[in-house]
Protein backbone atom coordinates (compact mmCIF):
# COMPACT_ATOMS: atom_id res chain seq x y z
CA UNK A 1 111.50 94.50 13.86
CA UNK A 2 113.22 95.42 10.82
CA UNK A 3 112.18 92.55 8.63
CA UNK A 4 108.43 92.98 9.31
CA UNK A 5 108.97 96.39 7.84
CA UNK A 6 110.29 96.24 4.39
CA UNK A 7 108.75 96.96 1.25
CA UNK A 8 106.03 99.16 0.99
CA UNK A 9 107.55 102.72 1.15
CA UNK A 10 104.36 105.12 3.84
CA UNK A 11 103.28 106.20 0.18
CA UNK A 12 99.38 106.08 -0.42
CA UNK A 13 98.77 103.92 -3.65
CA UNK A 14 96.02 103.78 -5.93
CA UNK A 15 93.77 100.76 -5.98
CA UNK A 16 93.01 97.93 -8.89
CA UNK A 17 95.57 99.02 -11.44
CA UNK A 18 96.22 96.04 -14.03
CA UNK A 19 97.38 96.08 -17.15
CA UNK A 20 100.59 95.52 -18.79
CA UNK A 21 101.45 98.80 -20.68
CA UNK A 22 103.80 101.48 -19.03
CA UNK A 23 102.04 104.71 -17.68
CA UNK A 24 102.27 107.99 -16.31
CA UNK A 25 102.16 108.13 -12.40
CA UNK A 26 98.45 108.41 -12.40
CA UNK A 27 95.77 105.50 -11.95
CA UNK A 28 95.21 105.20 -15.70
CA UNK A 29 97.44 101.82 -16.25
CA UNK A 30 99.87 99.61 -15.46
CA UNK A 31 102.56 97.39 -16.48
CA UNK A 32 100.72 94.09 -14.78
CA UNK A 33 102.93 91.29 -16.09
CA UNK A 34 106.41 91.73 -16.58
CA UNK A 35 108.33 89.26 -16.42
CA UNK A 36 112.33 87.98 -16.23
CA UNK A 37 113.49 88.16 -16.42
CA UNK A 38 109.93 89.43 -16.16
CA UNK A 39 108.11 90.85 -13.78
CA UNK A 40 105.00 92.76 -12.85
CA UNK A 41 104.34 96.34 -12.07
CA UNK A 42 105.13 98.31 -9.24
CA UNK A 43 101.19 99.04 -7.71
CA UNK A 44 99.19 97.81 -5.40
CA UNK A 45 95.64 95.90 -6.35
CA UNK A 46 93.70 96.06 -3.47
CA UNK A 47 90.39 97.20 -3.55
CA UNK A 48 90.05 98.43 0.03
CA UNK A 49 90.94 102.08 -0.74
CA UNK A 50 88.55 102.98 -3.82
CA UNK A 51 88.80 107.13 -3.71
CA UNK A 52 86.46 109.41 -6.24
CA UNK A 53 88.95 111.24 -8.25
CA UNK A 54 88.19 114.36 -7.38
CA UNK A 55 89.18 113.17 -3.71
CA UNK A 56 92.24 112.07 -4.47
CA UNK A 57 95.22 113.94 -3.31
CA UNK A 58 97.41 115.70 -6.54
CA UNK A 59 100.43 114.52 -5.05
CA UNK A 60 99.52 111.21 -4.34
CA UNK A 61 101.65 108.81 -6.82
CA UNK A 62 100.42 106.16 -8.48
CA UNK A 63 103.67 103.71 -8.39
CA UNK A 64 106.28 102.41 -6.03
CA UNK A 65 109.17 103.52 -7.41
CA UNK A 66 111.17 101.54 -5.56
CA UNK A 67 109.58 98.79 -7.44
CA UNK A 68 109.97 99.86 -10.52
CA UNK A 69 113.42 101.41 -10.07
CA UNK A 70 114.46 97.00 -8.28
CA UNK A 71 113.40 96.44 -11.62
CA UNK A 72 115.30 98.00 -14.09
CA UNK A 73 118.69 97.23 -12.29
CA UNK A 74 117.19 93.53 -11.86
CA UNK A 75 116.71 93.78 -15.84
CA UNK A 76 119.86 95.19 -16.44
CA UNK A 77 120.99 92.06 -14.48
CA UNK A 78 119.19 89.66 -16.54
CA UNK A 79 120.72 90.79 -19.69
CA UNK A 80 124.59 90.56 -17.93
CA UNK A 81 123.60 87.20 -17.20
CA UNK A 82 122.63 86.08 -20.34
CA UNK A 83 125.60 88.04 -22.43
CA UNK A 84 128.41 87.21 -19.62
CA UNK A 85 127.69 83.49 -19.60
CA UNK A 86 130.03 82.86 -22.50
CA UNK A 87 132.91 84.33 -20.55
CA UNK A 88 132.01 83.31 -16.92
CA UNK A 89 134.69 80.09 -17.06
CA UNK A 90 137.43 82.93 -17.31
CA UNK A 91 136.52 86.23 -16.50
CA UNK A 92 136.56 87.25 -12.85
CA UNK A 93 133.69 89.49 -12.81
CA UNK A 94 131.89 87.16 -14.83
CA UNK A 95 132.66 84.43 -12.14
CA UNK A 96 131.30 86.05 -9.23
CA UNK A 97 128.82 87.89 -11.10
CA UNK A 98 127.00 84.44 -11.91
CA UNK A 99 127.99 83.54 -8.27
CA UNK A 100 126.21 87.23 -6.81
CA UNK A 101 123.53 87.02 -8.74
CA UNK A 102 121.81 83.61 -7.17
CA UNK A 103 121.55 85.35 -4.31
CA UNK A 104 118.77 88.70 -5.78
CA UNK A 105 118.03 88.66 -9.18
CA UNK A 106 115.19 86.50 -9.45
CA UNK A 107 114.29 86.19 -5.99
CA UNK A 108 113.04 89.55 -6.07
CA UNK A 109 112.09 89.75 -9.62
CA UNK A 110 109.17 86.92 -7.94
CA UNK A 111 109.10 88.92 -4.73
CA UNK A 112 107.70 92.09 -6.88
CA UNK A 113 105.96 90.12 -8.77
CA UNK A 114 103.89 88.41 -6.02
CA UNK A 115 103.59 91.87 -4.52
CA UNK A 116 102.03 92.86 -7.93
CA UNK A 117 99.25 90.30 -7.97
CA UNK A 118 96.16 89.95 -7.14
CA UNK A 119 94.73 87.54 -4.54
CA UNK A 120 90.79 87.86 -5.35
CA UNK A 121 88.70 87.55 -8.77
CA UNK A 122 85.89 89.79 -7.55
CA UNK A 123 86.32 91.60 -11.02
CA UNK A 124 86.08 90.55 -14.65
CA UNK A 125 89.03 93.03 -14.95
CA UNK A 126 91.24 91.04 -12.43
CA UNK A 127 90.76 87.36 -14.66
CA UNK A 128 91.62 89.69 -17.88
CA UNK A 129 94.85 90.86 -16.27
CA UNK A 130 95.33 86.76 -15.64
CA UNK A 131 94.60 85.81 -18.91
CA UNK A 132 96.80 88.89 -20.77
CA UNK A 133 99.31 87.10 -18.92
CA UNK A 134 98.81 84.09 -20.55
CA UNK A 135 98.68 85.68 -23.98
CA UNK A 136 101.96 87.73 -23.49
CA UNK A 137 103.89 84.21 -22.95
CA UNK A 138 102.18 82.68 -26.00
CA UNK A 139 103.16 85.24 -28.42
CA UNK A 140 106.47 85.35 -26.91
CA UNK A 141 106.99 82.01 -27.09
CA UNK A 142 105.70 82.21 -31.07
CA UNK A 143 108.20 84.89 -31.37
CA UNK A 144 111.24 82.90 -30.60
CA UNK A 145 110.68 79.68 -31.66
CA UNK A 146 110.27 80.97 -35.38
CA UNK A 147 113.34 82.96 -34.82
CA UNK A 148 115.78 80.24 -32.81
CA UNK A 149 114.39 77.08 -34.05
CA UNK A 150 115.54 77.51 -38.01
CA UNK A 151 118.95 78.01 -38.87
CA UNK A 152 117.95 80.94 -41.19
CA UNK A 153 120.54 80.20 -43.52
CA UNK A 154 123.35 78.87 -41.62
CA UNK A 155 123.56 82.62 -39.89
CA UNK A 156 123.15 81.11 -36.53
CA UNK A 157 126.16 78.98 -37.17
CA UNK A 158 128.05 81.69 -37.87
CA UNK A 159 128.21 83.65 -35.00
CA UNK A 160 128.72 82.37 -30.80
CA UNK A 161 125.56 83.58 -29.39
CA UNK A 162 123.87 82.49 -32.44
CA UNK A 163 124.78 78.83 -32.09
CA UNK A 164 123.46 79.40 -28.14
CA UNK A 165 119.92 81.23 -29.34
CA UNK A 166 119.39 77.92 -32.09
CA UNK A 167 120.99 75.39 -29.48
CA UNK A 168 118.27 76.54 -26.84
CA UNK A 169 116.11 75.58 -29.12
CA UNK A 170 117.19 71.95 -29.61
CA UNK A 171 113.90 70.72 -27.87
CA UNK A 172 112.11 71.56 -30.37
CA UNK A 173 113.62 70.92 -33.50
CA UNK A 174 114.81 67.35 -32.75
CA UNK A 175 110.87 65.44 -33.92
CA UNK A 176 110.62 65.96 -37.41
CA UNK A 177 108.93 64.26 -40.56
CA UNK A 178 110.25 64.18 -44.05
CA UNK A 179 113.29 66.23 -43.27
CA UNK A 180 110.73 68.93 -41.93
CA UNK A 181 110.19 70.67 -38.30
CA UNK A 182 107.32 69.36 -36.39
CA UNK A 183 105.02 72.21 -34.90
CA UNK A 184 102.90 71.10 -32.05
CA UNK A 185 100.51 72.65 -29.39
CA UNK A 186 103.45 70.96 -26.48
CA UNK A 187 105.89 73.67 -27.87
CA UNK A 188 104.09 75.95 -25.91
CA UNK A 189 104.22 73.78 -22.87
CA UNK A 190 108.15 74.20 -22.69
CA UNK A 191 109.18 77.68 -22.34
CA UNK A 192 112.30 78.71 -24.77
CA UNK A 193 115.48 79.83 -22.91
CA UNK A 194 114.57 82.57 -21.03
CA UNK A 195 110.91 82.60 -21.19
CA UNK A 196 110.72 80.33 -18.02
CA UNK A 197 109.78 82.81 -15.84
CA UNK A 198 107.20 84.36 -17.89
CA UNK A 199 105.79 80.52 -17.78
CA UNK A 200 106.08 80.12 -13.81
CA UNK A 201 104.38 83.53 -14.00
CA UNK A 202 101.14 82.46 -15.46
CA UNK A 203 100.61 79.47 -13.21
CA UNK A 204 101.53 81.17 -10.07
CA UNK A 205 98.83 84.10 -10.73
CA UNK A 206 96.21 81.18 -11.66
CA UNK A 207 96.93 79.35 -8.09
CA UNK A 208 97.33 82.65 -6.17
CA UNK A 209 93.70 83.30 -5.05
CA UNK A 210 92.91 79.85 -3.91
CA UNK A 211 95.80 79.12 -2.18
CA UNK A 212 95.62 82.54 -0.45
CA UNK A 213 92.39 80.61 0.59
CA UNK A 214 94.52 78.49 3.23
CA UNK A 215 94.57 79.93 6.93
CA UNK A 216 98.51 80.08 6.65
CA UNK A 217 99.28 80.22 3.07
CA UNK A 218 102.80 81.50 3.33
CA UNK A 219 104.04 79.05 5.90
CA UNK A 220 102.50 76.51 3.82
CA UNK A 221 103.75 77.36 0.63
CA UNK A 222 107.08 76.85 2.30
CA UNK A 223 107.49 73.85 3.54
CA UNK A 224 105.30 72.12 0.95
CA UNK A 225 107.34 73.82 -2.14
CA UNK A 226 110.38 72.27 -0.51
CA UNK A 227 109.08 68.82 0.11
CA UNK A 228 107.27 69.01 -3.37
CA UNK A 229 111.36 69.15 -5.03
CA UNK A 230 112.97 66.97 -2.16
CA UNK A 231 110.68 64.12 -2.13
CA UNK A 232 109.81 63.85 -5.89
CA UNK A 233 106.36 64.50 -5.72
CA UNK A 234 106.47 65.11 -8.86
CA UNK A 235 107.30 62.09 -11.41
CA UNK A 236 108.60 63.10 -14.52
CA UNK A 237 111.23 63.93 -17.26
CA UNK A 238 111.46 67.37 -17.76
CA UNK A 239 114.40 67.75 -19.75
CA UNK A 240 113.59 64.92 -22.46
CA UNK A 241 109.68 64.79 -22.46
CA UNK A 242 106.92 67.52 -23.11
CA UNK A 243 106.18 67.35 -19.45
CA UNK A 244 106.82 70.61 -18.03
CA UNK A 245 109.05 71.41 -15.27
CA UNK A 246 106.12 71.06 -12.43
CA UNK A 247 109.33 71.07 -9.88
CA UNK A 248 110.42 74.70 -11.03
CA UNK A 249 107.01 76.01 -10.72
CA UNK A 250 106.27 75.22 -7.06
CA UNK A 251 110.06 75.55 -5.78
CA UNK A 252 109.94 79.14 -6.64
CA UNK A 253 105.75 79.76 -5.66
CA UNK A 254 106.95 79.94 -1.79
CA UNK A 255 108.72 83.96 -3.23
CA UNK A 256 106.15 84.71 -4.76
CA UNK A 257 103.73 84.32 -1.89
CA UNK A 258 106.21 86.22 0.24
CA UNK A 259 105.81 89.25 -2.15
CA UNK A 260 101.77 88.52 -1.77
CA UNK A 261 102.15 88.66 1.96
CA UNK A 262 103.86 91.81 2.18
CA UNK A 263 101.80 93.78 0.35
CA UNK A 264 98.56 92.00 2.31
CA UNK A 265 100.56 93.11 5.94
CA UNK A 266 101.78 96.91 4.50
CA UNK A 267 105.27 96.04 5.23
CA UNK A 268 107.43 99.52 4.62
CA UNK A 269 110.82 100.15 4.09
CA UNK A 270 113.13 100.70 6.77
CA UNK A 271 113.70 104.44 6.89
CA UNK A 272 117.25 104.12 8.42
CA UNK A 273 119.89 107.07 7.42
CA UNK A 274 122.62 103.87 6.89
CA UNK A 275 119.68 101.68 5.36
CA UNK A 276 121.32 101.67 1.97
CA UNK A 277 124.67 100.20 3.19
CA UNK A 278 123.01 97.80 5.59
CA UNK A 279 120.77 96.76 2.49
CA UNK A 280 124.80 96.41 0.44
CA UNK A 281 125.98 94.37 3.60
CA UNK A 282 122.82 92.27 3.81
CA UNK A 283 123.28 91.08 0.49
CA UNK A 284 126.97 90.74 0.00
CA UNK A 285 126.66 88.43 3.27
CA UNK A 286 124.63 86.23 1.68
CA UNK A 287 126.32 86.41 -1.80
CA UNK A 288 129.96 85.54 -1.21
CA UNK A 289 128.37 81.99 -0.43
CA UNK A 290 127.62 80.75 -4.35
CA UNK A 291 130.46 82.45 -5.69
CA UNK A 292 133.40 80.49 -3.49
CA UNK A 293 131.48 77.53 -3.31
CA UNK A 294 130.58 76.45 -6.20
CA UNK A 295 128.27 72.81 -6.22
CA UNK A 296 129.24 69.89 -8.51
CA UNK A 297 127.12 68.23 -11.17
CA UNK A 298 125.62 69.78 -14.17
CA UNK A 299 123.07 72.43 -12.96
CA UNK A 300 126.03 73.07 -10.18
CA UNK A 301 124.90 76.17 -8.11
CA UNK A 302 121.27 76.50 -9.92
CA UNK A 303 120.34 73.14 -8.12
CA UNK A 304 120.37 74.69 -5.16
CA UNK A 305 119.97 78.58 -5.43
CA UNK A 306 118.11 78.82 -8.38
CA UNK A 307 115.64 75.49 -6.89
CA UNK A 308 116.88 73.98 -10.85
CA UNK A 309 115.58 70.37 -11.31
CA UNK A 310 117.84 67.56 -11.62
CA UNK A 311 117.14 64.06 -12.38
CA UNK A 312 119.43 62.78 -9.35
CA UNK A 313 119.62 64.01 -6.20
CA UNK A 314 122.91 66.34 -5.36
CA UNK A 315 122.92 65.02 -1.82
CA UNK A 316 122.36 61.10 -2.89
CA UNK A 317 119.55 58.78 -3.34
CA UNK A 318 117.56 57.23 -0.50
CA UNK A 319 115.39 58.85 2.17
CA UNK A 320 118.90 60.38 3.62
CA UNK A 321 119.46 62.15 0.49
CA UNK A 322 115.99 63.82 0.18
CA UNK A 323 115.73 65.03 4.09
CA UNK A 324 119.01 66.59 3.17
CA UNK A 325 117.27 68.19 0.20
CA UNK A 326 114.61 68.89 1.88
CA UNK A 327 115.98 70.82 4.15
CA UNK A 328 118.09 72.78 1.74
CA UNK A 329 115.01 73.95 0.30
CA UNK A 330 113.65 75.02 3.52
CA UNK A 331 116.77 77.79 4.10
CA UNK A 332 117.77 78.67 1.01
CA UNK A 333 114.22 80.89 0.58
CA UNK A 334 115.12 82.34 4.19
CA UNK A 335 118.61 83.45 2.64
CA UNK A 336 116.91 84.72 -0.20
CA UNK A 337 114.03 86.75 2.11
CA UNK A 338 117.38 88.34 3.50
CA UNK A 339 118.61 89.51 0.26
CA UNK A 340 115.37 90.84 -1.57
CA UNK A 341 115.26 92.74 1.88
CA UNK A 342 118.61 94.18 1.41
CA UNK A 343 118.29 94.66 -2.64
CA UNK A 344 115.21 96.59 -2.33
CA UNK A 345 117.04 99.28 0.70
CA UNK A 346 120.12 99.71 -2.26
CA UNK A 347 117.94 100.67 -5.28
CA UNK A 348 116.90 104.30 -5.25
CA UNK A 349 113.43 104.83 -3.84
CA UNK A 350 112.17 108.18 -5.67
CA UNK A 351 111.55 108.49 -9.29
CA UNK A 352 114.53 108.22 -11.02
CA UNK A 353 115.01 109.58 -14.94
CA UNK A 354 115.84 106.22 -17.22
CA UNK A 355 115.76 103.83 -14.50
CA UNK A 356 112.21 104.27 -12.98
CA UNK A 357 110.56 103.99 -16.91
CA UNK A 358 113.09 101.53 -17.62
CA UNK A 359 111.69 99.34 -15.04
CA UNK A 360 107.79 100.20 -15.97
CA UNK A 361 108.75 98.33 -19.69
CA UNK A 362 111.07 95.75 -18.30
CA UNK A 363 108.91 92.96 -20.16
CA UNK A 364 109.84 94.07 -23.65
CA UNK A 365 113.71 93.86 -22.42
CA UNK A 366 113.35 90.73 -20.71
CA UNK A 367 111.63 89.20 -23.86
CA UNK A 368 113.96 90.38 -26.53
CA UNK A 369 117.65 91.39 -25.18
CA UNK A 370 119.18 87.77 -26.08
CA UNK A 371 119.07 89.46 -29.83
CA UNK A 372 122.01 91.82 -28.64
CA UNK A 373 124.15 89.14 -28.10
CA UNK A 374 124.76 88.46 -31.64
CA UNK A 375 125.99 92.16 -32.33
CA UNK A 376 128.40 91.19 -29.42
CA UNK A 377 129.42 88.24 -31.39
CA UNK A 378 129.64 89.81 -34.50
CA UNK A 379 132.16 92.80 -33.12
CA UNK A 380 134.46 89.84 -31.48
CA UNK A 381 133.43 90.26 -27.51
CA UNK A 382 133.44 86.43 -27.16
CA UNK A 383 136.54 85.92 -29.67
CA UNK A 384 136.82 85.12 -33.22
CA UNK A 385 134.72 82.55 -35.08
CA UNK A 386 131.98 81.05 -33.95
CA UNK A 387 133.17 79.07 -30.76
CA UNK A 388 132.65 80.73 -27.36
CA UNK A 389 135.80 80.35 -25.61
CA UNK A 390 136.54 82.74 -23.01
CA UNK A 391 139.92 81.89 -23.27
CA UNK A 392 140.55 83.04 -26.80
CA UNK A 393 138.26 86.41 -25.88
CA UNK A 394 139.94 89.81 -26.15
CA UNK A 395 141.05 91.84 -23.08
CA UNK A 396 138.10 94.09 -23.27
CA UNK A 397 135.42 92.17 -24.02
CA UNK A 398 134.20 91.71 -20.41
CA UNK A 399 134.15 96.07 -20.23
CA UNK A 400 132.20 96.08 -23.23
CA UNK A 401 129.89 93.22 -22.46
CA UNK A 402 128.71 95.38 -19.51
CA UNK A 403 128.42 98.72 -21.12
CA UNK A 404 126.20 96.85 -24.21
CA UNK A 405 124.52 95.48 -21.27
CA UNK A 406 123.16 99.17 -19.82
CA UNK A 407 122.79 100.25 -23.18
CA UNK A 408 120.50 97.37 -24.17
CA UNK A 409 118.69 97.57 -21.18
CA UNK A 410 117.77 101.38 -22.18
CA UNK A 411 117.35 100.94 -25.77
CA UNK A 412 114.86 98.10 -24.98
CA UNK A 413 112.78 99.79 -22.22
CA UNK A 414 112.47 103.60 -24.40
CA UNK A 415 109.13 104.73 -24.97
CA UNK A 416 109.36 104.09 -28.87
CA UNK A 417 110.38 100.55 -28.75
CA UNK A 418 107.92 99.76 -26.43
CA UNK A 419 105.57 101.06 -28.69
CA UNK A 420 106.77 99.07 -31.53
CA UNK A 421 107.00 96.26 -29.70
CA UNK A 422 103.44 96.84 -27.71
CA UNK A 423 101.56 94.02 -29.84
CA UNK A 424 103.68 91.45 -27.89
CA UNK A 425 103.98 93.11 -24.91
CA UNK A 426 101.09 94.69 -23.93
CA UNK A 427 98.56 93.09 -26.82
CA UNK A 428 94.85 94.67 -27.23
CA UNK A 429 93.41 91.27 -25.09
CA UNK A 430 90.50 94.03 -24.36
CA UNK A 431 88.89 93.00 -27.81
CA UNK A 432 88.82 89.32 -27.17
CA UNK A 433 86.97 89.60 -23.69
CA UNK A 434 83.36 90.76 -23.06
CA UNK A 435 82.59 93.89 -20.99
CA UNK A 436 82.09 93.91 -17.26
């Protein structure tokens, strides 16, 4: 059966490998929690193959590429969503880009990142590798809510990304005393913009080895994730409260676990000489569906595809409305299984220059591409002034938005920013911990 055979290329893989900096294809590191846009790294932690290693075989590798290379393009992906969103209400690849996407991006960015995790604490090194996850949001968080939450100036007014980077920040700028900003320990309990995932990411890791306790943790995942949403389970304002978004969490956990199973059950990739354009056809079967039709309300498509929250119920209140939700939830992760299974037979599966080391640092891209979108603004991609309207954008802007897109995507993911950038991303948490 092709499904039960899907991810884990016949490629022997070294065992325990966590950490979050980028390595060689050898068992000396790995990139353990990327996020986004995020998103973890592209081995395997099980501990049932320990090899001496002077046993192990030279041309053994030490990564799934096809991991790794899912991620970069999934990255690259990120960043078009973020710097396209300004022209999505009238650009036509913008429009059925943000349609497209719903049906891959992050589905599989949580599919490889459940893959990537571990379900057992046996080790001191395995809680580490949970708490560095931790740490990576924190100082991520930090990171943008000095930059977006003052106006610096005015220079965020000046500019149409700008005003987006400082408006996604409104949470947290709206309590203040005397005229000043309020800083409190709940700002990191909301995640800024983009850092969502990196947020789910933390608690899903945490929950992972006891709910991998259960006899049937995936099937159960499932259809509790989607009554969790459906039948409010979960009382609370996330959008005007410090409560987090408990709903977002579990709604997504069910991909996660898939990515956990099939690492657990050795699924492989379907080595099929047309398996690359049945992977294309998989996905565009499933994708055509958000982009021509499109949900009303405010969170439109998200609700639904992306499992967004939302304070009323799409398909009405009453009992109706939630068994209508409920079962919305139950498919849409189905359609979603279907597409991370075609996504992952498109990307490349060998080591690829660029793309394959591009997806090993994926985190520090995912945590600071939104800064690109002010040069956008600032060479007129989303028209002049500081208003984003698509309308008033010049003819090439979308072109350009996509090329900036790639380029970003590289510049963010080469060896020397990642470097610079390391005491975010992949921050010395070794010195905090004790040994063994």
């Amino acid at each position: 059966m092709v499904l039960a055979s899907w991810v884990m290329p016949s490629q022997p893989q070294e065992p325990d490998l966590e950490d979050v900096s980028p390595q060689a294809d050898d068992a000396s590191a790995t990139s353990d929690s990327d996020a986004d846009t995020t998103e973890d790294s592209a081995t395997t932690d099980s501990e049932a193959q320990v090899v001496e290693p002077a046993q192990k075989k030279k041309s053994e590798p030490g990564r799934l590429y096809v991991l790794d290379n899912a991620k970069f393009i999934l990255i690259v992906c990120v960043v078009l969503t973020h710097f396209l969103a300004p022209l999505a209400g009238d650009k036509l690849f913008s429009r059925c880009f943000e349609g497209a996407r719903f049906a891959f991006m992050m589905p599989t960015f949580t599919f490889i990142s459940g893959y990537c995790s571990s379900t057992e604490l046996k080790t001191a090194h395995k809680v580490d590798a949970n708490m560095k996850v931790f740490v990576i949001y924190t100082l991520a968080q930090a990171f943008w809510l000095v930059v977006a939450r003052y106006r610096w100036g005015g220079v965020w007014d000046t500019m149409c990304f700008g005003k987006i980077l400082h408006g996604n920040a409104w949470f947290f700028v709206k309590d203040r005393e005397n005229g000043m900003q309020i800083w409190d320990l709940e700002d990191f309990s909301k995640p800024y913009f983009h850092l969502w995932y990196l947020w789910c990411l933390c608690w899903w890791r945490i929950c992972l080895p006891y709910w991998w306790r259960l006899r049937y943790p995936l099937i159960t995942v499932w259809i509790f994730a989607a009554a969790f949403s459906a039948y409010d389970m979960y009382r609370a304002d996330p959008f005007q409260t410090w409560m987090p978004d408990v709903q977002y969490v579990v709604s997504w956990y069910p991909l996660f676990c898939l990515g956990t199973k099939a690492k657990e059950m050795k699924w492989e990739l379907w080595h099929h000489p047309h398996a690359h354009l049945i992977g294309a056809m998989v996905i565009f079967a499933i994708a055509w569906l958000p982009i021509m039709f499109y949900m009303p309300g405010p969170y439109n498509n998200g609700v639904i595809w992306a499992y967004g929250t939302s304070l009323e119920n799409i398909f009405g209140p009453g009992m109706w409305g939630n068994t209508l939700l409920f079962g919305c939830r139950l498919l849409v992760p189905l359609a979603h299984a279907v597409c991370i299974w075609g996504f992952l037979h498109v990307v490349p599966w060998d080591s690829t220059p660029l793309i394959t080391r591009g997806g090993e640092r994926c985190l520090s891209c995912y945590i600071f591409h939104p800064i690109g979108g002010c040069l956008l603004s600032l060479i007129g991609a989303y028209g002049p002034g500081p208003d984003c309207n698509a309308s008033h954008a010049p003819w090439w802007s979308e072109s350009v938005v996509i090329a900036f897109s790639i380029m970003s995507a590289l510049f963010w993911t080469a060896g020397p920013v990642w470097k610079f950038l390391s005491p975010i991303c992949d921050p010395p948490v070794h010195l905090l911990f004790r040994k063994g």
